[in-house]
C-alpha atoms as a PDB file:
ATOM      1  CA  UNK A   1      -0.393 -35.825   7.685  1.00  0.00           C
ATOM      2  CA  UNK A   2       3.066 -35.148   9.035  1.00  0.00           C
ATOM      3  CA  UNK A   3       6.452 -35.641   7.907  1.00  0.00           C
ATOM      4  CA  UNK A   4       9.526 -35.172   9.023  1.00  0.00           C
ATOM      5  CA  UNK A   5      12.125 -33.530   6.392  1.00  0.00           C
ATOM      6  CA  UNK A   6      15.497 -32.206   7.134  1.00  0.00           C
ATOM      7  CA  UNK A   7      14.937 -32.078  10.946  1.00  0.00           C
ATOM      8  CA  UNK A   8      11.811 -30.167  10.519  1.00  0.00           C
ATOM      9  CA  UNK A   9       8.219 -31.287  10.723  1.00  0.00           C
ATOM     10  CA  UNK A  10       6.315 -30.223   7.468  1.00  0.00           C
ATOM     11  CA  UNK A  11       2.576 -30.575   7.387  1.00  0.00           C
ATOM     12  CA  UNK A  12       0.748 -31.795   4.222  1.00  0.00           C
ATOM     13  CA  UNK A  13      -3.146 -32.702   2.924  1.00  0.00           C
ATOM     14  CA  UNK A  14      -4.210 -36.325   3.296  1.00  0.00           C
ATOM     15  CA  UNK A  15      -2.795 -37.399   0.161  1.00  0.00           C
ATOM     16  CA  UNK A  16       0.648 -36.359   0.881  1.00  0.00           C
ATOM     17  CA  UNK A  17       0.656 -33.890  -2.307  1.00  0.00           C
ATOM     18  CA  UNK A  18       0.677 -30.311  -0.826  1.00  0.00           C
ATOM     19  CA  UNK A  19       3.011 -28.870   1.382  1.00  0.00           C
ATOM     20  CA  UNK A  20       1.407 -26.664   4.332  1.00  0.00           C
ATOM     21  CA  UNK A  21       4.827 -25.640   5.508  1.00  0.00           C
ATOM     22  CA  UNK A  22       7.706 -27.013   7.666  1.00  0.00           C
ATOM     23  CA  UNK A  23       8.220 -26.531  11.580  1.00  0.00           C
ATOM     24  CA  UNK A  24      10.925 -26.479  13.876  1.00  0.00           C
ATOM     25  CA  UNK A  25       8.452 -28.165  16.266  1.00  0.00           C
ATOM     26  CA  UNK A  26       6.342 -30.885  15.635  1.00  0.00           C
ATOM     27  CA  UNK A  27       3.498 -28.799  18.277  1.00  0.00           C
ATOM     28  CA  UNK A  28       3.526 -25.990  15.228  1.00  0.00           C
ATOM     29  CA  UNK A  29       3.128 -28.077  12.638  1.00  0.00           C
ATOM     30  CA  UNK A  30      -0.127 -30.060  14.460  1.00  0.00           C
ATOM     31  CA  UNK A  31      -1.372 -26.755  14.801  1.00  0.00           C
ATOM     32  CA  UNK A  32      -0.872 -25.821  11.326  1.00  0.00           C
ATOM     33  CA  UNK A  33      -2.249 -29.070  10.076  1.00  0.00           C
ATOM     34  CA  UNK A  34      -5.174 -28.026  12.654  1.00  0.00           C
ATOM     35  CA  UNK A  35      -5.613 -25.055  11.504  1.00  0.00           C
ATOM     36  CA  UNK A  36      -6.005 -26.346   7.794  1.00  0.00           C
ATOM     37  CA  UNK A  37      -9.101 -27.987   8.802  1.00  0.00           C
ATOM     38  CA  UNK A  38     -10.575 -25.047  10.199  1.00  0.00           C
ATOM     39  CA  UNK A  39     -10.517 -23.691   6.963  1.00  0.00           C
ATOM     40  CA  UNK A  40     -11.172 -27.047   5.057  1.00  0.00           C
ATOM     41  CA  UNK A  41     -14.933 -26.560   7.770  1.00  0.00           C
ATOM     42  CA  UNK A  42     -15.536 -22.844   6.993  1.00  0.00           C
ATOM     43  CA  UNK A  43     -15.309 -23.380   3.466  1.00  0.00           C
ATOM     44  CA  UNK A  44     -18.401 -26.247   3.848  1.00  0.00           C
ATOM     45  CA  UNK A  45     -20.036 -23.810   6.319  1.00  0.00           C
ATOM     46  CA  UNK A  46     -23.334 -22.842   4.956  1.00  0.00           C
ATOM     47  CA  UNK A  47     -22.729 -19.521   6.238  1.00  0.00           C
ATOM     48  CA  UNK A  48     -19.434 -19.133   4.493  1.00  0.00           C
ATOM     49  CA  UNK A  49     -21.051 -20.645   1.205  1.00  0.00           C
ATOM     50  CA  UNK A  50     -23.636 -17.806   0.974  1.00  0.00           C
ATOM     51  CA  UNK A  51     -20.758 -14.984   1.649  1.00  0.00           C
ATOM     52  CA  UNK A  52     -19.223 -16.200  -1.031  1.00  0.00           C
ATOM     53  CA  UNK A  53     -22.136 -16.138  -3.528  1.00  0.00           C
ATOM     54  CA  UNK A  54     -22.867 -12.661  -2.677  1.00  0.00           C
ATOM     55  CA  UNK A  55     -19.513 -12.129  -2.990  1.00  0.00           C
ATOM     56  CA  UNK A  56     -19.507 -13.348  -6.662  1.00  0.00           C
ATOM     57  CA  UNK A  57     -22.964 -12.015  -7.315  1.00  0.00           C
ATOM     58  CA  UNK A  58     -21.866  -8.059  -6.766  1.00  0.00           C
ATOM     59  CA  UNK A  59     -18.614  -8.413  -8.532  1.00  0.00           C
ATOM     60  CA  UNK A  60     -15.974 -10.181  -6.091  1.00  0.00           C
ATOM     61  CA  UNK A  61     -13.228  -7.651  -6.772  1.00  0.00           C
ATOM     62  CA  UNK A  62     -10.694  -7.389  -3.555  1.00  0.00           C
ATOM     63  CA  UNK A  63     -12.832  -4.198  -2.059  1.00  0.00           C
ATOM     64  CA  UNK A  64     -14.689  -4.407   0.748  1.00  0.00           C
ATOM     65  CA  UNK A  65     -17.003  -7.365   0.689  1.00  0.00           C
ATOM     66  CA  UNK A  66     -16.141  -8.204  -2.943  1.00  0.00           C
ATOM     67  CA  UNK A  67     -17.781  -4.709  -4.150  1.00  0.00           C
ATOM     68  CA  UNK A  68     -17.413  -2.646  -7.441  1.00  0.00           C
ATOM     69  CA  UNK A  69     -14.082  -0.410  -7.566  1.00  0.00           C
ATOM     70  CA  UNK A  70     -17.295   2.350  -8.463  1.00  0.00           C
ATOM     71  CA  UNK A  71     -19.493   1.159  -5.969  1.00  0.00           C
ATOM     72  CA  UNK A  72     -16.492   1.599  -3.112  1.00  0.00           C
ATOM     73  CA  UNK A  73     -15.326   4.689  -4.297  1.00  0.00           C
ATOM     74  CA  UNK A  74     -19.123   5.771  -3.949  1.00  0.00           C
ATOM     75  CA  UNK A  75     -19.015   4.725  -0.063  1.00  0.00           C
ATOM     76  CA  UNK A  76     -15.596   6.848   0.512  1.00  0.00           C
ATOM     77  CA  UNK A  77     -17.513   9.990  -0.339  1.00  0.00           C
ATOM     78  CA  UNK A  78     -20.430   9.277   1.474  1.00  0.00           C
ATOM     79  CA  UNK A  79     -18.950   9.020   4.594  1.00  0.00           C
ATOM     80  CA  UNK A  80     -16.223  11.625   4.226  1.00  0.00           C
ATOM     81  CA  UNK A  81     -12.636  12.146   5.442  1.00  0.00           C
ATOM     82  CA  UNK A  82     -11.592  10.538   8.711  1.00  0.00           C
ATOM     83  CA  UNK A  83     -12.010  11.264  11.962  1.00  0.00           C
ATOM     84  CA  UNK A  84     -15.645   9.941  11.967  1.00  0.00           C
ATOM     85  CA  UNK A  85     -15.899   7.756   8.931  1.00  0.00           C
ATOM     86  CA  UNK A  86     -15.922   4.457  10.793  1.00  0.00           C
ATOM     87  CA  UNK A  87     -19.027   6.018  13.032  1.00  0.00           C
ATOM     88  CA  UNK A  88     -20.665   7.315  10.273  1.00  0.00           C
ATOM     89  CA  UNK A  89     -20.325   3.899   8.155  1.00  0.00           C
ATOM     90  CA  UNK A  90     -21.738   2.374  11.645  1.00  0.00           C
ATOM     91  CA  UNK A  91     -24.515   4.107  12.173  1.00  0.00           C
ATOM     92  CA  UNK A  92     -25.706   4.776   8.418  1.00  0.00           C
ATOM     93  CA  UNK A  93     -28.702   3.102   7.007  1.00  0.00           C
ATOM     94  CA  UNK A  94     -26.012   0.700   4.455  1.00  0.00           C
ATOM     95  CA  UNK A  95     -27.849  -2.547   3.323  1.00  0.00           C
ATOM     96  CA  UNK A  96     -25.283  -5.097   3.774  1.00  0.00           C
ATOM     97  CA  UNK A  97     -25.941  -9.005   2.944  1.00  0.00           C
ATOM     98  CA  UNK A  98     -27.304 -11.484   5.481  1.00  0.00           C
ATOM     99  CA  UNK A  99     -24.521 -12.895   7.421  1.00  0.00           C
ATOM    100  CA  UNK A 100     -22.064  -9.796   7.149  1.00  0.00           C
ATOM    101  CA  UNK A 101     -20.921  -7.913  10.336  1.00  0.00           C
ATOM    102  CA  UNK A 102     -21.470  -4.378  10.150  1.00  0.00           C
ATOM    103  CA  UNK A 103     -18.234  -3.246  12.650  1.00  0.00           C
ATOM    104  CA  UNK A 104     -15.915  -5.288  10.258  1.00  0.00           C
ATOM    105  CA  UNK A 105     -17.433  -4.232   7.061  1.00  0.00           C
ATOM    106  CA  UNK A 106     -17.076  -0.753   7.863  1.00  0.00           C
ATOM    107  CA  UNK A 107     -13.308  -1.565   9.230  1.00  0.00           C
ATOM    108  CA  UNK A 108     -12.510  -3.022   5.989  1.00  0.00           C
ATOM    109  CA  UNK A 109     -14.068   0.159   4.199  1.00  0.00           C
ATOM    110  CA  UNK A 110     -12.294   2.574   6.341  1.00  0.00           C
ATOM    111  CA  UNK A 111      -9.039   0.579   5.480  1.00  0.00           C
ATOM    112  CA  UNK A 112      -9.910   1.145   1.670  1.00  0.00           C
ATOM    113  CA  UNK A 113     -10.958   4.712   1.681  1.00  0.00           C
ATOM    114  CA  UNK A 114      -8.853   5.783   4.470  1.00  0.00           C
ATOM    115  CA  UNK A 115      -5.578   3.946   4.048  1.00  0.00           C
ATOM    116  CA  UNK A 116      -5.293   3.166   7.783  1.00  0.00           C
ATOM    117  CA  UNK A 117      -7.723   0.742   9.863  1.00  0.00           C
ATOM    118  CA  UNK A 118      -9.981   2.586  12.475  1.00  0.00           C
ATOM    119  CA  UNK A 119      -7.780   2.908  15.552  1.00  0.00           C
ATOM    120  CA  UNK A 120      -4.360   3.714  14.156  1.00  0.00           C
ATOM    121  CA  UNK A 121      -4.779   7.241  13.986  1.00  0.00           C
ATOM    122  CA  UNK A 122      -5.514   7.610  17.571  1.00  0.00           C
ATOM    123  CA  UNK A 123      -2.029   6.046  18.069  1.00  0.00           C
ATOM    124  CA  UNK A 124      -0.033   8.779  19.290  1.00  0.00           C
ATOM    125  CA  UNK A 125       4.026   8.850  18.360  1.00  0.00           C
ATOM    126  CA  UNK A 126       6.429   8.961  21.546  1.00  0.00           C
ATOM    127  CA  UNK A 127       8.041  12.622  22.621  1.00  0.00           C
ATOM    128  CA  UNK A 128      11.332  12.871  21.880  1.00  0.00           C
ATOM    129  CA  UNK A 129      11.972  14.421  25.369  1.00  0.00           C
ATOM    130  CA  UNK A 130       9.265  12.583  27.327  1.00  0.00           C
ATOM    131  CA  UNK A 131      11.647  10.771  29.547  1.00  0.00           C
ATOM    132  CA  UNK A 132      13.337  15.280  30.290  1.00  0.00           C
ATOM    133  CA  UNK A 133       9.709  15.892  31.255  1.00  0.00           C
ATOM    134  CA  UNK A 134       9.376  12.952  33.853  1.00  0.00           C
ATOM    135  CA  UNK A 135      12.379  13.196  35.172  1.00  0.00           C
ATOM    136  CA  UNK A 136      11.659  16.941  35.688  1.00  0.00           C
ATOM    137  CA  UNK A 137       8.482  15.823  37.115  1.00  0.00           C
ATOM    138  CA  UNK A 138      10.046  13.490  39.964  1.00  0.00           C
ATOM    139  CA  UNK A 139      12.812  15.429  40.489  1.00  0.00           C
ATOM    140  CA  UNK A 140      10.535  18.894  41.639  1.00  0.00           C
ATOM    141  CA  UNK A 141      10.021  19.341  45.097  1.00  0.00           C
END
């Protein structure tokens, strides 16, 4: 349901008890209230249900997939030092549970061990004189 408070539109659940937030526009907080059932969905999803179950089952710490702090740190020196950890989770012979995607797993795990996600070492840092070199560049006949 929405509200509007202050000159803002706040979103809350059906009984009117919890606050979602409050939006400058009442667009934002129909998406907000939108995206609350999205969740409200997943969380019936049979899918979802079993993720969480395994999640619980192997320990449901915050590590990748809900795994052992022992059984993580065991992954991080299987697969080494970056660059190539994310391939090597990828491609290695891992058992994950039914319903889990591989790619993200081993993003999340590469996160962990790593401290960066996948691509953000490949991000290169500006020049300092980038803009000297172009202008050299242009400016040669």
């Amino acid at each position: 349901m929405l509200k509007q408070e202050d000159g803002k539109w706040c979103a809350y659940n059906e009984e009117g008890t919890r606050s979602f937030g409050c939006y400058k526009s009442k667009e934002r907080a129909e998406k907000r209230l939108q995206q609350m059932e999205m969740f409200k969905r997943m969380k019936d999803n049979p899918v979802t249900k079993l993720v969480m179950k395994v999640k619980k089952a192997i320990g449901g710490g915050d590590y990748p997939g809900g795994m052992p702090l022992q059984l993580a740190r065991g992954l991080c020196k299987k697969f080494g030092a970056d660059p190539g950890f994310f391939t090597r989770c990828v491609n290695s012979d891992l058992r994950l549970p039914e319903g889990y995607d591989r790619k993200g797993y081993c993003a999340e795990l590469h996160k962990h061990c790593v401290g960066k996600w996948p691509a953000e070492h490949k991000q290169k840092k500006p020049c300092g004189n980038c803009s000297k070199k172009a202008l050299r560049l242009v400016t040669k006949k």
